[in-house]
Protein backbone atom coordinates (compact mmCIF):
# COMPACT_ATOMS: atom_id res chain seq x y z
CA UNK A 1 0.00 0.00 0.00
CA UNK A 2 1.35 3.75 -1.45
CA UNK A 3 0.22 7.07 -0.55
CA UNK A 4 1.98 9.70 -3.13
CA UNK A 5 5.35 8.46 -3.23
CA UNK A 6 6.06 7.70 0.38
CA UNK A 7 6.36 4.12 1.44
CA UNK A 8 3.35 3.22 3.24
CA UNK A 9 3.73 0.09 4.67
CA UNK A 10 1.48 -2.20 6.87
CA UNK A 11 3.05 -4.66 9.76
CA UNK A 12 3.53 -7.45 7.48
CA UNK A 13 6.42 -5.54 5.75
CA UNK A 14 8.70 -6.20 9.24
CA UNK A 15 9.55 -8.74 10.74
CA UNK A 16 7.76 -8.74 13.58
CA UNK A 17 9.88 -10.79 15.96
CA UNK A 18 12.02 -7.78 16.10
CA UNK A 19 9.52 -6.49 18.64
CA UNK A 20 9.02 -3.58 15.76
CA UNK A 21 5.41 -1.74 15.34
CA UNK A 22 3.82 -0.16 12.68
CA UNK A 23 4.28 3.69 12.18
CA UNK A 24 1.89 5.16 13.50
CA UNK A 25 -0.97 6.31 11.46
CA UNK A 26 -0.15 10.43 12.89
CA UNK A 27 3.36 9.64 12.27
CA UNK A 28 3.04 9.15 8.97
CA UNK A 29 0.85 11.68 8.29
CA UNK A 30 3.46 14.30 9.55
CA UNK A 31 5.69 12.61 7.50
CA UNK A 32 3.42 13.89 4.66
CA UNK A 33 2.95 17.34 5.89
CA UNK A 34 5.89 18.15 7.52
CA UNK A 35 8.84 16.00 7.07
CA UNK A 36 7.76 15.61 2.77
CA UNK A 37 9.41 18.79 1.65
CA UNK A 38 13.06 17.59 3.29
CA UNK A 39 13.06 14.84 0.59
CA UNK A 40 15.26 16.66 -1.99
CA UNK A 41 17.77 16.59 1.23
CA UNK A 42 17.87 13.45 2.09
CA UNK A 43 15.38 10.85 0.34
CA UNK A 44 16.50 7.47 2.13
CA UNK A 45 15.24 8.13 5.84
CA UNK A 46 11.58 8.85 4.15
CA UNK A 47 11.18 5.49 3.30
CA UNK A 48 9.45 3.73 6.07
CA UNK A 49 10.36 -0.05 4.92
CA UNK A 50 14.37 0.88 5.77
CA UNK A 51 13.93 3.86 8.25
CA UNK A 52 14.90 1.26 10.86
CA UNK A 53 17.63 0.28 9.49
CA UNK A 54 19.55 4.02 9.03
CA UNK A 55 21.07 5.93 11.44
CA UNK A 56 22.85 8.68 9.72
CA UNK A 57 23.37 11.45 11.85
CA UNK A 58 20.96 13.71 9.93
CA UNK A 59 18.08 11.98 10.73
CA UNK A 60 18.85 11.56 14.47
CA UNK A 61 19.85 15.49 14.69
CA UNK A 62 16.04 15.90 12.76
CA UNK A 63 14.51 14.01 14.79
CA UNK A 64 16.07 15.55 17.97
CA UNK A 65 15.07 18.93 17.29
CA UNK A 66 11.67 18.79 15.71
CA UNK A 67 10.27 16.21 18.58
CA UNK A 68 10.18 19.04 21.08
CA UNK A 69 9.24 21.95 18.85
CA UNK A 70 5.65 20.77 19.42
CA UNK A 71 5.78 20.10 22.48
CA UNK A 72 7.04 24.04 23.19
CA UNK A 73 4.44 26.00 21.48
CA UNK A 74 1.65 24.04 23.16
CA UNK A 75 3.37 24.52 26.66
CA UNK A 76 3.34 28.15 25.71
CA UNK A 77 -0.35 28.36 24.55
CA UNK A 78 -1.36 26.79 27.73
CA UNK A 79 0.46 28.75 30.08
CA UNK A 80 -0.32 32.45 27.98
CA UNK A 81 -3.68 31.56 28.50
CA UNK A 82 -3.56 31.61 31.90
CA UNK A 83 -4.04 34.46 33.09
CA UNK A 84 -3.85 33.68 37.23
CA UNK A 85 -0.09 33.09 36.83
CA UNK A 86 2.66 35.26 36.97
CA UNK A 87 5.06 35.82 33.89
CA UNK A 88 8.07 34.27 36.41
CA UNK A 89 5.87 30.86 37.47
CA UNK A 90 4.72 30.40 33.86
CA UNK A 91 8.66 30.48 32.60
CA UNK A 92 9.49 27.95 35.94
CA UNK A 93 6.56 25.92 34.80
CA UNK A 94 7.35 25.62 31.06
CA UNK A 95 11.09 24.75 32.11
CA UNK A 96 9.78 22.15 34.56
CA UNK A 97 7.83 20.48 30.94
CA UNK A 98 10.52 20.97 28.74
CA UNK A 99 13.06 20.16 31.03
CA UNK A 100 11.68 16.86 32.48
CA UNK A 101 14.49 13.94 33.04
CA UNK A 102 12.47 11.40 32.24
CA UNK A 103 11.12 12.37 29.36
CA UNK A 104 14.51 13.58 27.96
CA UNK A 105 15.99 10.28 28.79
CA UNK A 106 13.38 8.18 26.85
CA UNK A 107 13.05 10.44 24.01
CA UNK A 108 16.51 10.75 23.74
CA UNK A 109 18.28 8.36 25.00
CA UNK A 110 15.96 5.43 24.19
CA UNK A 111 15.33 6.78 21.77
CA UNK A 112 11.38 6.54 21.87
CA UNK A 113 9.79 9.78 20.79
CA UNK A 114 6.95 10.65 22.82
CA UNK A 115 7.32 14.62 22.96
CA UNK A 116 5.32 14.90 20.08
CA UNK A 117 2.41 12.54 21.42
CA UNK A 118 2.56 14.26 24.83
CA UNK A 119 2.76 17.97 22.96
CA UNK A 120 -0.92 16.92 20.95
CA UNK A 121 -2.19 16.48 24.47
CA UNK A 122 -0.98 19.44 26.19
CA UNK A 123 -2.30 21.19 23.24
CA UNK A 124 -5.77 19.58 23.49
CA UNK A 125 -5.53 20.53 27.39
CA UNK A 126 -4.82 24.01 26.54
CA UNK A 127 -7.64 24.25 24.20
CA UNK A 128 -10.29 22.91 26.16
CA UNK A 129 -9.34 24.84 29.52
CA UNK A 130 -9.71 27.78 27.23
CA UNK A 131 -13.28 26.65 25.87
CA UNK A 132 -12.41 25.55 22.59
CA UNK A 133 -13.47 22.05 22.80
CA UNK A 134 -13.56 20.89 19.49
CA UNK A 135 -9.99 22.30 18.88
CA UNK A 136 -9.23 19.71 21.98
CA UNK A 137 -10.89 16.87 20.33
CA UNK A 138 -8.83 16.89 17.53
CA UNK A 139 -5.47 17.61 18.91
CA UNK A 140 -6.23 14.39 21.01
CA UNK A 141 -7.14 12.51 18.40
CA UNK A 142 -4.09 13.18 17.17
CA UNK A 143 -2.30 12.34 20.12
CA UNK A 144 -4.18 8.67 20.44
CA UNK A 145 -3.44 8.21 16.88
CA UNK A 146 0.21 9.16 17.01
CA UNK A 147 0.76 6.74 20.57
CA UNK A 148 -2.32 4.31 21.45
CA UNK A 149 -1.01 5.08 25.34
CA UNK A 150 -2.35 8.20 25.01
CA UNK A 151 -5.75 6.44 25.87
CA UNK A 152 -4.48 6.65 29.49
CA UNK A 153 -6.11 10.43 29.47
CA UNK A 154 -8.95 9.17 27.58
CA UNK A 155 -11.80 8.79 30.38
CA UNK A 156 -10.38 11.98 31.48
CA UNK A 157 -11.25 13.70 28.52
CA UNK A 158 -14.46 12.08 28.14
CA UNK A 159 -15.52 12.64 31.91
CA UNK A 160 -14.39 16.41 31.62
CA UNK A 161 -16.02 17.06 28.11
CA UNK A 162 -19.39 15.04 28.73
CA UNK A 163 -19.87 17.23 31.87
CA UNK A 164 -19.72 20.67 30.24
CA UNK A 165 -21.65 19.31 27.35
CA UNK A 166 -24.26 18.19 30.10
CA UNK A 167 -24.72 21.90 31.00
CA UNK A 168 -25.87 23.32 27.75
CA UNK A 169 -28.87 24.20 26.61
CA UNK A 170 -28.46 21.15 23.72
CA UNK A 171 -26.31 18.75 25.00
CA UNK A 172 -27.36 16.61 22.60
CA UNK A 173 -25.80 19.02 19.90
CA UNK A 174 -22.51 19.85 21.59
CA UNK A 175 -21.59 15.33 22.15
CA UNK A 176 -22.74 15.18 18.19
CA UNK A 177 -20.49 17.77 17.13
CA UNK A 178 -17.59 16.60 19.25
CA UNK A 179 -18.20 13.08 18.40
CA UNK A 180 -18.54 14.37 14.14
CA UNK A 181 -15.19 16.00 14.84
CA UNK A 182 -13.17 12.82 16.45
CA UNK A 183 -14.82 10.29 13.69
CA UNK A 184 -13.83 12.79 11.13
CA UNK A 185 -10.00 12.99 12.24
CA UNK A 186 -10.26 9.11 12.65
CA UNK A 187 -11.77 8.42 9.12
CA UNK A 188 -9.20 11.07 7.45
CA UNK A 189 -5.90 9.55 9.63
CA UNK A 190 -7.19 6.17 9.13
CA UNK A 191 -8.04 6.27 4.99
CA UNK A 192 -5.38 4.35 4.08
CA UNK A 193 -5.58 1.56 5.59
CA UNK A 194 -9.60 1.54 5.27
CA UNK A 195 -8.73 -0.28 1.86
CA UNK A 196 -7.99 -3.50 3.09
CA UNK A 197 -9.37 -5.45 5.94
CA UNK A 198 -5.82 -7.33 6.06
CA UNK A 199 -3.91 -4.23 6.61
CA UNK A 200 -7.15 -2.88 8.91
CA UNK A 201 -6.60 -6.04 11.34
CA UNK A 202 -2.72 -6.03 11.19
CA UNK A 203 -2.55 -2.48 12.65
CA UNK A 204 -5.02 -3.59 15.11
CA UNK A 205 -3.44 -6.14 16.06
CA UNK A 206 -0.10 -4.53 16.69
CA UNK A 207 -1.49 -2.02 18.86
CA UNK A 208 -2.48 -4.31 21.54
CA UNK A 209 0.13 -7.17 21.32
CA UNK A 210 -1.95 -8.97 24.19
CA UNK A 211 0.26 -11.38 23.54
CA UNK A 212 3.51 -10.61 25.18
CA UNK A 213 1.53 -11.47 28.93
CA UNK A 214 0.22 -8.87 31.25
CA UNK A 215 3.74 -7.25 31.97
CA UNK A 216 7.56 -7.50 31.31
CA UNK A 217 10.52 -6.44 32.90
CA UNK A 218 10.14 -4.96 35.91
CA UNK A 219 7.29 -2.37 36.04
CA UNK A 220 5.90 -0.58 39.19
CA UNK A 221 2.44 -1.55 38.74
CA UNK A 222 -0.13 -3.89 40.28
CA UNK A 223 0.60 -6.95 38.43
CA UNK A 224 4.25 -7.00 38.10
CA UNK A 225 4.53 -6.09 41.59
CA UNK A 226 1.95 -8.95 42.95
CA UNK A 227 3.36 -11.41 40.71
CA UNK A 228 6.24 -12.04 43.47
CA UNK A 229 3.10 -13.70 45.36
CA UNK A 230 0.75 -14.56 42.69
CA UNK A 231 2.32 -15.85 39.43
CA UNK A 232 -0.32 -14.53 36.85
CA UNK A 233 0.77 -15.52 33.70
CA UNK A 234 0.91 -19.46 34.89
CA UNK A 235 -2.18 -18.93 37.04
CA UNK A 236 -5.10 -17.44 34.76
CA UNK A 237 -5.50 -17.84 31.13
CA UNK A 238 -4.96 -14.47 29.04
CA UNK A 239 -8.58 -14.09 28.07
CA UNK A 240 -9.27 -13.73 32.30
CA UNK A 241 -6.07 -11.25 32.54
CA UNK A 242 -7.43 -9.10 30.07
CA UNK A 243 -11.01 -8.98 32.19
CA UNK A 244 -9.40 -8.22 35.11
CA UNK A 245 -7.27 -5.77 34.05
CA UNK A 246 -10.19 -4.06 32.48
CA UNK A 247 -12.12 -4.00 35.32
CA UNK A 248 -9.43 -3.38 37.58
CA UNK A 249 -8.43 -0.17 35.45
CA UNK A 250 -12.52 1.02 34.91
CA UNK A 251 -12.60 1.10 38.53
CA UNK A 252 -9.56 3.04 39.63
CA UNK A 253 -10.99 5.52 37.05
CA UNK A 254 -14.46 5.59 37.62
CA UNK A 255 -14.62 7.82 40.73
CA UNK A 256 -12.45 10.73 38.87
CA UNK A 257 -14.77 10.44 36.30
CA UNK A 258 -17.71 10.53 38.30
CA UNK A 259 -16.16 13.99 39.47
CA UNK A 260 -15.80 15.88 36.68
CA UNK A 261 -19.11 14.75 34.89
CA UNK A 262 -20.86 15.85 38.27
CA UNK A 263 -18.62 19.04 38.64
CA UNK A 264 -16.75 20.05 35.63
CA UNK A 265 -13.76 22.42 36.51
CA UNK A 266 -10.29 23.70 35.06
CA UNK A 267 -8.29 22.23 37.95
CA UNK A 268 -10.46 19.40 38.33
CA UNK A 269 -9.91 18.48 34.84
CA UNK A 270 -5.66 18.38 35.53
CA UNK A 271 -6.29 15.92 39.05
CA UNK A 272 -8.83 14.01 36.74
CA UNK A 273 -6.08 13.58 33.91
CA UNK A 274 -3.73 12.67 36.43
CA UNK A 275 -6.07 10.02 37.84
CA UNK A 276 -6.90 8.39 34.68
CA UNK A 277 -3.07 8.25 33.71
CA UNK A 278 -2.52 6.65 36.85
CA UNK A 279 -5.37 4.08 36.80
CA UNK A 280 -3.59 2.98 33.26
CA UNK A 281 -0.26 2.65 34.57
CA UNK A 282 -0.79 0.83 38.12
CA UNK A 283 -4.05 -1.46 36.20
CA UNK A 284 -3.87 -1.63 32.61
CA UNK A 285 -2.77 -4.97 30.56
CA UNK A 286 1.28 -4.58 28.88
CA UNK A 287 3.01 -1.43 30.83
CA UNK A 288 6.32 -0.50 29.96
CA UNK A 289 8.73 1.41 32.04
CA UNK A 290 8.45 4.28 30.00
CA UNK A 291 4.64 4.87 30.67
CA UNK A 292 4.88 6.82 33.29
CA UNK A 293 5.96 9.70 31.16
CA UNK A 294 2.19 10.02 31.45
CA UNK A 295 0.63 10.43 34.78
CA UNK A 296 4.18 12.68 34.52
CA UNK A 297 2.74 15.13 32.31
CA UNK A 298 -0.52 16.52 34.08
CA UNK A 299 1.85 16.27 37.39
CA UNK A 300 3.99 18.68 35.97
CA UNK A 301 1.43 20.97 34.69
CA UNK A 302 -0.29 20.84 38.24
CA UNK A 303 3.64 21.58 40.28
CA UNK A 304 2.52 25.06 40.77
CA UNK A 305 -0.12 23.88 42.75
CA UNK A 306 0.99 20.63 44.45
CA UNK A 307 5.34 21.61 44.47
CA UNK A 308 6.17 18.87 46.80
CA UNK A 309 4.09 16.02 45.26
CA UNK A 310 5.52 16.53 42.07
CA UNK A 311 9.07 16.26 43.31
CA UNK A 312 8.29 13.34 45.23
CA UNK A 313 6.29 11.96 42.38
CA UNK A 314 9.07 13.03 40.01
CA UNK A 315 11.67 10.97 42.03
CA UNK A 316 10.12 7.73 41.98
CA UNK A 317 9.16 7.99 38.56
CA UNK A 318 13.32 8.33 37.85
CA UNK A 319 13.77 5.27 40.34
CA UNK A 320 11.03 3.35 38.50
CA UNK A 321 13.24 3.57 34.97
CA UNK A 322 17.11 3.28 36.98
CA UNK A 323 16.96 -0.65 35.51
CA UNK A 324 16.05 0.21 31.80
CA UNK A 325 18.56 3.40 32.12
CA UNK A 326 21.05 0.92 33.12
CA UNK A 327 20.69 -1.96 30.52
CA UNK A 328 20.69 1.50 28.12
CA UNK A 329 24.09 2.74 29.72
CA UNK A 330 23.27 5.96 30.41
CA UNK A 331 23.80 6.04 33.79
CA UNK A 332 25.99 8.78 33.66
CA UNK A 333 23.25 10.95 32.20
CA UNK A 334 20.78 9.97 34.53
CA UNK A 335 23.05 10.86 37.44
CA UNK A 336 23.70 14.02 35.57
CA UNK A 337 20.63 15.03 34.64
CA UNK A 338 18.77 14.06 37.98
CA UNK A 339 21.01 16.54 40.02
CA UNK A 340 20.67 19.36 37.70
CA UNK A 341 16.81 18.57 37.98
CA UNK A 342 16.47 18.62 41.46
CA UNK A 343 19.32 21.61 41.59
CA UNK A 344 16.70 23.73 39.48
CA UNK A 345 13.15 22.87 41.47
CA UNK A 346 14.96 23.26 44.50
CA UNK A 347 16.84 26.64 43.76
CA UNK A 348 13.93 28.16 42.87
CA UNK A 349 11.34 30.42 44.50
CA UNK A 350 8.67 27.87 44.30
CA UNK A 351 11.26 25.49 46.16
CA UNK A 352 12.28 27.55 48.85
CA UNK A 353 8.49 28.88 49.68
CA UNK A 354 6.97 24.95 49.54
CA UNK A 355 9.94 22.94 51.24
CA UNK A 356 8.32 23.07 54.30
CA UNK A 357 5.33 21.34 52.92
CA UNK A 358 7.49 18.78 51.74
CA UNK A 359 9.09 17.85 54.88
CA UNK A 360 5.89 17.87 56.87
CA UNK A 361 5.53 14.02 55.58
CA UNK A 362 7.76 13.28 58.37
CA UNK A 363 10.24 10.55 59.44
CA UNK A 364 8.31 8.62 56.78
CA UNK A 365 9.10 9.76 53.64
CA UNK A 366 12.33 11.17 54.44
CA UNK A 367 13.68 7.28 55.23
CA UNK A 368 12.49 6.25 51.93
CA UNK A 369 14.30 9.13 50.14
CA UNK A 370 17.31 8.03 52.23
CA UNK A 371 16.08 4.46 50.87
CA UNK A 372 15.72 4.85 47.26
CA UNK A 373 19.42 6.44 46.78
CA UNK A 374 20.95 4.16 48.66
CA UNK A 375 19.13 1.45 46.26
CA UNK A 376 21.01 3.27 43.09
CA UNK A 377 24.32 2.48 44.90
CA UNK A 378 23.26 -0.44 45.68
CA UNK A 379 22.00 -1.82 42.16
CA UNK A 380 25.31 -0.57 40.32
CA UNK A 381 27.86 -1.48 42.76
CA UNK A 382 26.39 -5.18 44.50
CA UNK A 383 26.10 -8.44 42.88
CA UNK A 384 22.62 -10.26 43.53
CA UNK A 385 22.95 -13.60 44.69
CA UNK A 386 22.22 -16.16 41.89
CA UNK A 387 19.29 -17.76 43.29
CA UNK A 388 17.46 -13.87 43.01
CA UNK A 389 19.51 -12.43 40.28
CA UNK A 390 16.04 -9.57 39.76
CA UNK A 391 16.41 -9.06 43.67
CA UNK A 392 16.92 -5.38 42.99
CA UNK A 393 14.78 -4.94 40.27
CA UNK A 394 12.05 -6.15 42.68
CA UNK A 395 12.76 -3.95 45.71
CA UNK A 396 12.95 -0.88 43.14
CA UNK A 397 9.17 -2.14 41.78
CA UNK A 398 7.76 -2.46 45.15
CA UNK A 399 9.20 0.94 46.64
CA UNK A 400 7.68 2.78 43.36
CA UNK A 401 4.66 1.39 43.60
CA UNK A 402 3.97 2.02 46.86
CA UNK A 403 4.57 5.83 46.39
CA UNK A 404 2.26 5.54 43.13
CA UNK A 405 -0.32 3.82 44.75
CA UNK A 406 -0.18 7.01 47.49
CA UNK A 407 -0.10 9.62 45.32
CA UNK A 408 -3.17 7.88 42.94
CA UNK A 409 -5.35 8.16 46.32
CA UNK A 410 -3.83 11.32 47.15
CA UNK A 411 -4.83 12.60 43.76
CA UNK A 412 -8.28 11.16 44.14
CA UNK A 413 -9.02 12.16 47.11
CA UNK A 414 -7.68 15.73 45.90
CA UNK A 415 -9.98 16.31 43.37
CA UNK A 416 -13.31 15.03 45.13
CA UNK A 417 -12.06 18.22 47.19
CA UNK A 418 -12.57 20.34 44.29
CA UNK A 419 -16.03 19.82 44.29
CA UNK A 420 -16.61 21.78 47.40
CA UNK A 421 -13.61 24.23 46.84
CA UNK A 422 -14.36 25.41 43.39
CA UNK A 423 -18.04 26.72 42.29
CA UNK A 424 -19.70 24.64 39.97
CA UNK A 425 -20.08 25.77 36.31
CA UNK A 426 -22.94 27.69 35.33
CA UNK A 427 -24.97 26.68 32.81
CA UNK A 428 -24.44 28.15 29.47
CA UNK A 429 -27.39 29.30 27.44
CA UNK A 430 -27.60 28.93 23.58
CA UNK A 431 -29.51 29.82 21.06
C-alpha cells in the first residue's frame, strides 16, 4: 500500500519478531505534511520499509530537534492563556515540561519519541481549559493516533467534556459535534488503511500485542509487583487477565470520572487527567517502564499547585526507569541530569516557599528518600545472589509502587475536594 510516493507500509512488511510496530498512522501523516518537503535533502530516511535500518546522523539530529518543537508552542499556549499566573511561574513551569528527566531520557536516549504525542495532548488541554473544545478533540485525536497510550487520558477527557456538554442548553448538539469531529480525524488519519481489511486487522493487532503477557521487565504496577506472590501468567488464562485488568483499570478511574461529569472544573480536569493516567499505569494490561511519562505530564502541569508532590512523584518515577537506564548505559546521564533537575526545582522560588510542605511528611518519607538512593548504589555497585539475580529490580518495583499507589489516592481524594472548593459551572445558554 502507497500514498503519493512515500512508502506506506502495513506490519507485514517487518519482521515482527524484532519487537518492531507499525508507524503510527499520525506519524506518517506528519511525515506527509511536515517531514515531505526535506526529501530533496535526504530521500532514504523517508522510506518507512528501511527507516529502521539508518542511522545517519541527519536523521537523528532531525529528529532531535523537531520532537520538542511541538511540544514548546503548546506549553506556551497553555500557560499564555492563563491568566492567574505570573510571567516568572509560567517560565518555571514551562522549564519544569521541557526540562523533564524522564522524558529527555526516553526520548533521547531510548530513543522513543513521545514529545510529540505528549505535545498533541498538552495542546488539546490548553484548548479545552480555554473553551475551545472541538480544537481539543482533535489535537487528542491526534495524540491517540500518534501513541495508542495516550488512551491513558482518555476517560479523562471524556468525563471532563461530557460534563460541560451536560450543562448546555443542547447537549445533545454539543456530544454530536464533538463526536462528528473525532470520527472525522479518525476516518481522514485512518483512509489508508480503510482499503484493506488485512492491513485494517494487522494495525489492530499490533497495537495491543496482548500477547507478550500482562507485563515485562520490571514495572511498578499492580501486576508485576503482585506477581512475586501470585504468578499470573501461569495462574489465569490471558482471556481472564485481560477482564481483570479491564475492570481493575474502569474502577480506579471511575470515581475521577464521576467527578468531573458531576462538577466540571479547570483544575479538576488536571487531578482528573492525572487520575486516569494513573489508573492505566498501576491497572492496565502490557506497561512498559516508559509509561509513566504520562501520569508525569498533568503532574507537571499541576507543580505550581501541588510543588512537593511533584518532586516526590518526580523521584520515583526516575527510580522506576534506573533498571532500563542501566541496561541502556546511560547512567551517567541519569546521574547528571537528575542533580541538575532537582538543583533547578529546589533553587527556585517555588522550592524555597513549599519545602516546608514537603518535609511535613515526616520521618516517613524522608527514610524512603534516604532508601531509594541508597538502592542506586546499591543496584550498580552489589552483585545479587544467583538464586534472586532480579532481587533489585524487585525492591525498586515495590518501593515505586507504593509511592504511586499514594499519590493515585492522594490525587483522588484531591480532586473530590474540588467539588466543594471550586463553584460549579454555570450553565451556558444557547440559542
Amino acid at each position: 500500500m502507497r500514498r503519493r510516493g512515500i512508502g506506506w507500509k502495513s506490519p507485514s512488511t517487518f519482521q515482527l519478531r524484532t519487537g518492531i510496530g507499525t508507524v503510527p498512522p499520525t506519524t506518517s501523516t506528519i511525515g506527509d505534511l511536515i517531514i515531505h518537503p526535506l526529501l530533496p535533502i535526504r530521500v532514504s530516511f523517508m522510506l518507512y520499509s528501511s527507516s529502521y535500518l539508518i542511522q545517519s546522523r541527519f536523521h537523528c539530529l532531525l529528529l532531535e530537534v523537531m520532537s520538542p518543537i511541538l511540544v514548546f508552542y503548546f506549553v506556551l499556549a497553555y500557560f499564555s492563556s492563563n491568566s492567574s499566573y505570573r510571567k516568572s511561574d509560567i517560565a518555571w513551569q514551562i522549564a519544569i515540561l521541557l526540562l523533564n528527566p524522564c522524558l529527555i531520557l526516553i526520548d533521547h536516549g531510548h530513543f522513543q519519541y513521545n514529545c510529540i504525542s505528549l505535545g498533541l495532548t498538552v495542546g488539546a488541554i490548553a484548548a479545552i481549559c480555554t473553551e475551545k473544545d472541538l480544537v481539543g478533540s482533535f489535537l487528542f485525536t491526534l495524540a491517540l493516533n500518534h501513541k495508542q497510550m495516550s488512551a491513558y487520558f482518555a476517560p479523562a477527557f471524556f468525563s471532563h467534556l461530557l460534563g460541560k456538554c451536560m450543562r448546555h442548553r443542547n447537549p445533545i448538539v454539543e456530544v454530536l459535534k464533538l463526536g462528528l469531529v473525532v470520527l472525522g480525524t479518525f476516518a481522514i488519519i485512518w483512509s489508508p488503511y480503510l482499503h484493506s481489511v488485512d492491513d485494517l486487522l494487522q494495525v489492530l493487532s499490533r497495537l495491543a500485542p496482548f500477547e507478550r503477557g500482562i507485563y515485562e521487565d520490571y514495572v511498578a504496577n499492580f501486576w508485576c509487583t503482585t506477581s512475586v506472590l501470585i504468578k499470573w501468567k501461569r495462574l489465569f488464562s490471558v482471556k481472564l487477565l485481560k477482564f481483570l485488568s479491564f475492570t481493575a483499570t474502569l474502577s480506579a478511574c471511575l470515581p475521577s470520572m464521576v467527578q468531573q461529569i458531576r462538577t466540571p472544573s479547570k483544575q479538576g480536569f488536571l487531578y482528573g487527567l492525572l487520575c486516569s493516567s494513573f489508573s492505566f499505569y498501576l491497572f492496565s494490561f502490557q506497561v512498559h517502564e516508559k509509561s509513566i511519562l504520562l501520569p508525569l505530564l498533568p503532574a507537571s502541569m499541576l507543580a505550581l499547585d501541588e510543588p512537593s508532590l511533584f518532586r516526590h512523584f518526580l523521584h520515583y518515577a526516575l527510580l522506576s526507569m534506573f533498571p532500563l537506564v542501566v541496561r541502556d548505559k546511560l547512567v551517567q546521564a541519569y546521574l547528571s541530569i537528575y542533580a541538575l533537575t532537582f538543583l533547578i526545582i529546589n533553587a527556585s522560588n517555588q522550592g524555597r516557599q513549599k519545602m516546608g510542605a514537603f518535609l511535613s511528611g515526616g520521618v516517613l518519607f524522608g527514610c524512603l528518600l534516604f532508601c531509594s538512593l541508597v538502592l542506586h548504589i546499591v543496584y550498580l555497585v552489589v552483585r545479587p545472589p544467583e538464586r534472586y539475580p532480579f532481587i533489585f529490580e524487585a525492591v525498586i518495583m515495590l518501593l515505586c509502587f507504593s509511592q504511586f499507589m499514594f499519590i493515585a489516592v492522594f490525587t483522588n481524594i484531591k480532586q473530590w475536594t474540588l467539588s466543594k472548593a471550586v463553584p460549579q459551572m454555570d450553565k451556558q445558554k444557547f440559542n
